[in-house]
C-alpha atoms as a PDB file:
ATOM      1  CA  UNK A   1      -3.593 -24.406   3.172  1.00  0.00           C
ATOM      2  CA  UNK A   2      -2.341 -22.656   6.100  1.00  0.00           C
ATOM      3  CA  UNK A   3      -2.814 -18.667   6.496  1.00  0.00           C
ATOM      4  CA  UNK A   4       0.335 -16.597   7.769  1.00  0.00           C
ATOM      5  CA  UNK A   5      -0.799 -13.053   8.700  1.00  0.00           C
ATOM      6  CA  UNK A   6       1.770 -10.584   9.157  1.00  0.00           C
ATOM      7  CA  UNK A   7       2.099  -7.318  10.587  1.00  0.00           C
ATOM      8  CA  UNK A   8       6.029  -6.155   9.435  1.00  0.00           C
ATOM      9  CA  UNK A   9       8.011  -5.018  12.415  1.00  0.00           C
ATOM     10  CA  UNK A  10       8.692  -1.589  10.222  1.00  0.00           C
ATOM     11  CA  UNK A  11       4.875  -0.969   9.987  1.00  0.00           C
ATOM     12  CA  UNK A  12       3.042   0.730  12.598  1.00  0.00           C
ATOM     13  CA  UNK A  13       0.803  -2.317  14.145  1.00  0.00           C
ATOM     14  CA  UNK A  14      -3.037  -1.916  12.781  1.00  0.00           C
ATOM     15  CA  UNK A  15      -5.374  -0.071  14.570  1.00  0.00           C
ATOM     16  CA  UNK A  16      -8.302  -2.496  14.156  1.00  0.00           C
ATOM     17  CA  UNK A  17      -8.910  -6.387  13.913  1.00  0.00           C
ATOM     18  CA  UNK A  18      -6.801  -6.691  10.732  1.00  0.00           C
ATOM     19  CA  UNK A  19      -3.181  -7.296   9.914  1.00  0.00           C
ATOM     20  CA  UNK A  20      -0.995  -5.605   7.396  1.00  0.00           C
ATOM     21  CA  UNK A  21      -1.287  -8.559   5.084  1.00  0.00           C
ATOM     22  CA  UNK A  22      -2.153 -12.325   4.595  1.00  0.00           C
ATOM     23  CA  UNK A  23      -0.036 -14.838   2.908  1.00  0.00           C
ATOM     24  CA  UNK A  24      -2.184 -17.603   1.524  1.00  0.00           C
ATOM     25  CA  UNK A  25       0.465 -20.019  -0.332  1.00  0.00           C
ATOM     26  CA  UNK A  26       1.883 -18.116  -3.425  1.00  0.00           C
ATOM     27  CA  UNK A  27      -0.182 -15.335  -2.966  1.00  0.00           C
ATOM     28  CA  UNK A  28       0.150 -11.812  -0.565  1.00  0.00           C
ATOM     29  CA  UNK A  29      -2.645  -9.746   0.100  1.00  0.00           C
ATOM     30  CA  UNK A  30      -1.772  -6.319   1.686  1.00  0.00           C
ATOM     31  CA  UNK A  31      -4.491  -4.808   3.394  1.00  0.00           C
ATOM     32  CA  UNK A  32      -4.634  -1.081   2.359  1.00  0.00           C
ATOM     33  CA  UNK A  33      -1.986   1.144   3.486  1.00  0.00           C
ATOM     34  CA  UNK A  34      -1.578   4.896   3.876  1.00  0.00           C
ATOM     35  CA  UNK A  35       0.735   7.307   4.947  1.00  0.00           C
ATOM     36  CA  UNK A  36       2.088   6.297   8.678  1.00  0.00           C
ATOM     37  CA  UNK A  37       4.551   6.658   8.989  1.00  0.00           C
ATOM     38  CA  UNK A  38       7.112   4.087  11.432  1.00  0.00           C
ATOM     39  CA  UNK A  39       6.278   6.477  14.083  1.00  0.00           C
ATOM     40  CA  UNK A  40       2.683   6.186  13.938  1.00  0.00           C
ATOM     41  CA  UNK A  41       2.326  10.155  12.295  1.00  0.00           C
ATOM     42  CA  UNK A  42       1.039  11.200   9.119  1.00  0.00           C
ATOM     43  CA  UNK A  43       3.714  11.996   6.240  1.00  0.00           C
ATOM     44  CA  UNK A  44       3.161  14.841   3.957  1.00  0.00           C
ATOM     45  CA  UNK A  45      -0.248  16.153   5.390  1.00  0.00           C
ATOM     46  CA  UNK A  46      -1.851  17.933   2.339  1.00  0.00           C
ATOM     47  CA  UNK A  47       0.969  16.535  -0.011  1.00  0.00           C
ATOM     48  CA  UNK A  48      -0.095  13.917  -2.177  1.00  0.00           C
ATOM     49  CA  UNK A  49       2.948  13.250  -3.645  1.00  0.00           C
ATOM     50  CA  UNK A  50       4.863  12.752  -0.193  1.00  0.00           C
ATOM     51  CA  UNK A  51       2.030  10.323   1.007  1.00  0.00           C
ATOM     52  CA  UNK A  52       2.328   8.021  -2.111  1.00  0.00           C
ATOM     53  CA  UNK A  53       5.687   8.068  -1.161  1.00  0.00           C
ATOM     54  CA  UNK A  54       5.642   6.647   2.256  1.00  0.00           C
ATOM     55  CA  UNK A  55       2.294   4.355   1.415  1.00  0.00           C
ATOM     56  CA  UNK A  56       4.534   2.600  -1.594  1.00  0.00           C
ATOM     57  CA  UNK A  57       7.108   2.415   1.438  1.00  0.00           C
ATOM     58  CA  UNK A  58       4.463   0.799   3.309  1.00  0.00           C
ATOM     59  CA  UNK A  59       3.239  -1.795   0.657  1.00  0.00           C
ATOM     60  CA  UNK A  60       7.375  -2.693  -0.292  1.00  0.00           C
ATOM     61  CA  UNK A  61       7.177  -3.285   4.139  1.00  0.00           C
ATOM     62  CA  UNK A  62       5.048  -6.146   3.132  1.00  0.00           C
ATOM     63  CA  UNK A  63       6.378  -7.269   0.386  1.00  0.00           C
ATOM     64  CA  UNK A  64       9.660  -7.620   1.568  1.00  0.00           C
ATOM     65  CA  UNK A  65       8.178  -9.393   4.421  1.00  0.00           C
ATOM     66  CA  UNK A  66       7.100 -12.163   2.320  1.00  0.00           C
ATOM     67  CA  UNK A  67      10.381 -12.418   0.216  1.00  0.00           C
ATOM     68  CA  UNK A  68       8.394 -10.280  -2.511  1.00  0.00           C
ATOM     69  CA  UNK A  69       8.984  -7.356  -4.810  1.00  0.00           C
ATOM     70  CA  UNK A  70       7.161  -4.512  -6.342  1.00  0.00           C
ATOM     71  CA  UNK A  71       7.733  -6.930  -9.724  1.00  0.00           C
ATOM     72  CA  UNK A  72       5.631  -9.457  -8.189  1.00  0.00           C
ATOM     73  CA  UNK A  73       2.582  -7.837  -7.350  1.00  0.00           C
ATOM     74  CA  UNK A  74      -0.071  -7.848  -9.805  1.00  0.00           C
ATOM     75  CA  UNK A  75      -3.084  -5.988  -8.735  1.00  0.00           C
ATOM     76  CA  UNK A  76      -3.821  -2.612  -6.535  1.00  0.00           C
ATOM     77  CA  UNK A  77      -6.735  -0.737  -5.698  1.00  0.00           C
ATOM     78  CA  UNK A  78      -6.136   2.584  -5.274  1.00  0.00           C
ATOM     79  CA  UNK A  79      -8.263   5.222  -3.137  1.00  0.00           C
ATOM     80  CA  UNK A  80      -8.260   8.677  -3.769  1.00  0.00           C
ATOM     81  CA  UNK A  81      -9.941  11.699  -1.812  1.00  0.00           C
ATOM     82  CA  UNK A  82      -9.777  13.694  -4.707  1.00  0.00           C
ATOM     83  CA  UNK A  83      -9.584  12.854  -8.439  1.00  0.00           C
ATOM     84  CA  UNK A  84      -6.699  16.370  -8.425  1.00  0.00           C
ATOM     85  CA  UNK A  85      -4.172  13.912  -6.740  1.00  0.00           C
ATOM     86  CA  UNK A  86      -3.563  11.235  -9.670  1.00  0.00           C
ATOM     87  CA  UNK A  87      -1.136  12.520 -11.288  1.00  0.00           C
ATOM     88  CA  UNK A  88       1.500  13.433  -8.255  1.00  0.00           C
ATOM     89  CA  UNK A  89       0.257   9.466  -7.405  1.00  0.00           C
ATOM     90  CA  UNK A  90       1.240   8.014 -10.607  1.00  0.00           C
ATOM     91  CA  UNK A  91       4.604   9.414 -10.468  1.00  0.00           C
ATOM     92  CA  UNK A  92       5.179   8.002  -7.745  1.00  0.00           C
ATOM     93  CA  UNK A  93       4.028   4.202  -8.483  1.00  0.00           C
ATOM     94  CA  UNK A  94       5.856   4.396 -11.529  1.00  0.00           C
ATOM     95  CA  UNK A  95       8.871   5.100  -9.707  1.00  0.00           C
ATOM     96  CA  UNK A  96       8.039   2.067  -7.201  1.00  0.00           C
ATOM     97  CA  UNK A  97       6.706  -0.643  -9.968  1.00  0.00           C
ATOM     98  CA  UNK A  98       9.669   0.634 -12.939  1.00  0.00           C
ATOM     99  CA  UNK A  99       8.074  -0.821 -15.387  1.00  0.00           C
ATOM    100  CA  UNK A 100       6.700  -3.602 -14.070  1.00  0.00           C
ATOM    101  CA  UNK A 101       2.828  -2.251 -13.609  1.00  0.00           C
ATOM    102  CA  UNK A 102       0.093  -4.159 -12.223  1.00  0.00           C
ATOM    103  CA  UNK A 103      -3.239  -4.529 -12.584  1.00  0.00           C
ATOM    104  CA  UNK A 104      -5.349  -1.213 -11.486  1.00  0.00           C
ATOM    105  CA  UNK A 105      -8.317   0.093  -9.774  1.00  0.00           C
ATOM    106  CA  UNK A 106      -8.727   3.410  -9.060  1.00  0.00           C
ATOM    107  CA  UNK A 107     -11.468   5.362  -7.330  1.00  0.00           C
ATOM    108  CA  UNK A 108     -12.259   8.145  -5.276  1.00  0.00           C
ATOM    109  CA  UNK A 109     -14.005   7.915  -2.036  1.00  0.00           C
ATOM    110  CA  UNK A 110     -15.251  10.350   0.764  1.00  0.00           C
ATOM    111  CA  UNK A 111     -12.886   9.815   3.265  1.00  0.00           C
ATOM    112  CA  UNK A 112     -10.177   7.937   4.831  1.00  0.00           C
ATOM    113  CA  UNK A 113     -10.208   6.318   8.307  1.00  0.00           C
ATOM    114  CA  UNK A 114      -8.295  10.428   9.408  1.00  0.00           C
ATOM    115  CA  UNK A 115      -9.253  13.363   7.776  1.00  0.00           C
ATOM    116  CA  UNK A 116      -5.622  14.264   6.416  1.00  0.00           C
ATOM    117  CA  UNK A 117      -5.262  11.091   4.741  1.00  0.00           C
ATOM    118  CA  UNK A 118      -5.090  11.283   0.951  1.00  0.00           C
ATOM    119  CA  UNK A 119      -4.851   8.288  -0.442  1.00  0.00           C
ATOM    120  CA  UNK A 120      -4.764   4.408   0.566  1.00  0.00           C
ATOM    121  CA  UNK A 121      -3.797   1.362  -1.633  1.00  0.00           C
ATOM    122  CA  UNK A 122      -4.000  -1.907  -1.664  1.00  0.00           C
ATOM    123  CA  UNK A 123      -1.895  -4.673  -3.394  1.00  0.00           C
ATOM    124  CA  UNK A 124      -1.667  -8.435  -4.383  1.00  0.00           C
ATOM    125  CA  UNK A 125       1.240 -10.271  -5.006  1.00  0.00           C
ATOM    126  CA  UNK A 126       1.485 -13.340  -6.509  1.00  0.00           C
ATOM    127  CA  UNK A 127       5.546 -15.104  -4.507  1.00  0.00           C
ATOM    128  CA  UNK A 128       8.066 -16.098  -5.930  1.00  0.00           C
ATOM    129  CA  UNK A 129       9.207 -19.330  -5.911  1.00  0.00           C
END
């Protein structure tokens, strides 16, 4: 089975040796995303809310990449710096998922890869056909 990696034109290009996400026949991994924006800044430093925002902007990036929706994905990790931010966060996937809710991890963690990061998520989609 051949691997298509992607890095979505919309998405600021990764910083490391990873791409945005890997499409392995039906199924879409998106490597975690936070809150670039498509300028490369941070949106909504110290607002949790704002960042879920732009990081569910991030993961629909890739999922529209792939010909996939937020109905298709069926797992997501989901880092926190602090355990105060979950709520704001689940407003906002419920907006993004409507109904349609994965599979869930969630954890907190020390730190992101920059210090006014809040949160980061992951996702797996399974395509359609």
């Amino acid at each position: 089975m051949a691997l298509e990696r992607m890095n979505p034109s919309e998405l600021v290009p990764p910083s490391g040796p990873f791409v945005n996400a890997v499409r392995a026949g039906k199924l879409l991994f998106i490597s975690g995303q936070v809150a670039y924006g498509p300028d490369g800044e941070i949106v909504g430093v110290g607002d949790p809310e704002a960042q879920a925002v732009q990081v569910m902007e991030n993961v629909g990036a890739n999922l529209r990449a792939a010909g996939a929706s937020f109905a298709d994905v069926t797992k997501v990790t989901v880092f926190l710096t602090d355990m105060a931010y979950r709520a704001a966060v689940a407003g906002v996937r419920e907006r993004y998922f409507a109904g349609a809710n994965p599979a869930s991890t969630l954890v907190q963690v020390g730190a992101l890869v920059h210090p006014d990061l809040l949160l980061e998520i992951e996702a797996i989609a399974v395509l359609p056909d």
